[in-house]
Protein backbone atom coordinates (compact mmCIF):
# COMPACT_ATOMS: atom_id res chain seq x y z
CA UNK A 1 -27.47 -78.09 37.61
CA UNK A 2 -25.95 -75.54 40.31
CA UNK A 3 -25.14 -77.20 43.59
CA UNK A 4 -27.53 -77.40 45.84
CA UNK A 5 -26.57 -74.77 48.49
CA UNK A 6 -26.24 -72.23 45.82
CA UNK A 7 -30.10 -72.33 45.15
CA UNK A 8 -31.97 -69.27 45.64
CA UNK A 9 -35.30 -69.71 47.76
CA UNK A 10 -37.01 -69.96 44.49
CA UNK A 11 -35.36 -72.16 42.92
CA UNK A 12 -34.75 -74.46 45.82
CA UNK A 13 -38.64 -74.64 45.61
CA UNK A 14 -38.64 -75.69 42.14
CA UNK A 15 -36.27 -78.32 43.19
CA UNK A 16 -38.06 -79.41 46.01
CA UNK A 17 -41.41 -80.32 43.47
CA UNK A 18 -39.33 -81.40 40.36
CA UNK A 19 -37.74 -84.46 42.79
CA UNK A 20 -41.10 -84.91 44.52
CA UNK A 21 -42.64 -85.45 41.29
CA UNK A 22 -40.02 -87.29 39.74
CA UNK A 23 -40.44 -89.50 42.22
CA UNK A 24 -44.15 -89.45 42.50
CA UNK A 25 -45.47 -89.19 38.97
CA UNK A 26 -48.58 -87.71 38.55
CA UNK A 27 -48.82 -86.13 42.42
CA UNK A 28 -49.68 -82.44 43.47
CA UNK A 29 -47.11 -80.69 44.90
CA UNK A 30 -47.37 -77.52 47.06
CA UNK A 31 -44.59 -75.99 48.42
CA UNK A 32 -43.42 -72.65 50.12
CA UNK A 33 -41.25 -71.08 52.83
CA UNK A 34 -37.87 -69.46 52.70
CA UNK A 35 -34.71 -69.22 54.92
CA UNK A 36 -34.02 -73.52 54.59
CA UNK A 37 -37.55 -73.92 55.95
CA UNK A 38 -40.34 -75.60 53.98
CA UNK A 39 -43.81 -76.31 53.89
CA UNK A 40 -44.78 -79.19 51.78
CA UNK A 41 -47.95 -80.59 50.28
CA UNK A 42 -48.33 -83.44 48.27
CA UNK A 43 -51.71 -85.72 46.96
CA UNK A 44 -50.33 -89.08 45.09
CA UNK A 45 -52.07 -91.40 44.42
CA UNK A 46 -48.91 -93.80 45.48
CA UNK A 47 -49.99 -92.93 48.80
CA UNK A 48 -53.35 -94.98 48.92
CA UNK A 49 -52.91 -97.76 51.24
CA UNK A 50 -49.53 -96.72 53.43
CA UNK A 51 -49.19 -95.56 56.95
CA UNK A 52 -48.76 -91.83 57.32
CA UNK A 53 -44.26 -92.85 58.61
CA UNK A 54 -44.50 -94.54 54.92
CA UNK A 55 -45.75 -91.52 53.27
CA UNK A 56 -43.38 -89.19 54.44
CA UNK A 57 -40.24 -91.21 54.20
CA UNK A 58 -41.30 -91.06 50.27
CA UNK A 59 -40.84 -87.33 50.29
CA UNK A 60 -38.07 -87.30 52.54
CA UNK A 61 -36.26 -90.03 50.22
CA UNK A 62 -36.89 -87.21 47.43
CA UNK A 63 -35.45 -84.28 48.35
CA UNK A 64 -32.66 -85.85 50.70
CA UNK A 65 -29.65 -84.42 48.29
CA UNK A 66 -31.75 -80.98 49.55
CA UNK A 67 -31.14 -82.06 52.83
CA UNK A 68 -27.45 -83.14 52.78
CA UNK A 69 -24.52 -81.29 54.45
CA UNK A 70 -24.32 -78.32 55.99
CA UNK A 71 -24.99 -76.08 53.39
CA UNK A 72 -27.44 -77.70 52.19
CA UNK A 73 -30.26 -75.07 50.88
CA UNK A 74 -33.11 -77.34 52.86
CA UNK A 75 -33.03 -77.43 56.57
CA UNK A 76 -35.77 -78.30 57.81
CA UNK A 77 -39.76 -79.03 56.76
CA UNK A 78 -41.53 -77.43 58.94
CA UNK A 79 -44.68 -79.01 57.92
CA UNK A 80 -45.26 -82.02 55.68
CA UNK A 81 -48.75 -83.17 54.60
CA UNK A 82 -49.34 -86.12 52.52
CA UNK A 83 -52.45 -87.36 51.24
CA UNK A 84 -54.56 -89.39 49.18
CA UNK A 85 -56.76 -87.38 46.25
CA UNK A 86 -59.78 -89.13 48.58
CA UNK A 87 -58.37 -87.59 51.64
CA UNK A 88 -57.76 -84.24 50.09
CA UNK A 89 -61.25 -84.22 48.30
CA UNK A 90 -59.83 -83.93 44.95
C-alpha cells in the first residue's frame, strides 16, 4: 500500500471507508471532500446503545494512520455523522 500522504483525493476516500468498515463490519459508509477535508457518514449497527463522543471516537480510531503527521493526506473532518440504521431510517 502507498503511504498515506501520497494518496490522491480518491483514493484517500477509498481508504477512509475500507478502515471504517474494517473496523465496523457491515456499516454504511459515505464519504466525500477533497483538499485533506472530509465529510463522513456512517450507519452501524455497533453504534446502537453508545453516546454520540463513543461513536465518533470509533471512526476517529479508524482512520487515525489518515490522520498522522504532517503529511498526512486527512486533515481534518469537517463533518462526521454517525448513526444507528433506526436513526437513519434504514
Amino acid at each position: 500500500m502507498n503511504h498515506p500522504s501520497r494518496l490522491s483525493a480518491e483514493s484517500t476516500t477509498e481508504a477512509i471507508k475500507e478502515r471504517i468498515r474494517a473496523a465496523l463490519p457491515e456499516s454504511v459508509v459515505e464519504v466525500s471532500g477533497q483538499g485533506g477535508h472530509f465529510t463522513i457518514s456512517v450507519v452501524s449497527n455497533q453504534f446502537e446503545g453508545l453516546a454520540i463522543l463513543k461513536k465518533q471516537r470509533l471512526v476517529y480510531s479508524a482512520i487515525k494512520d489518515l490522520m498522522a503527521g504532517d503529511d498526512a493526506p486527512v486533515h481534518a473532518v469537517d463533518r462526521l455523522v454517525t448513526l444507528t440504521p433506526g436513526e437513519s431510517g434504514t
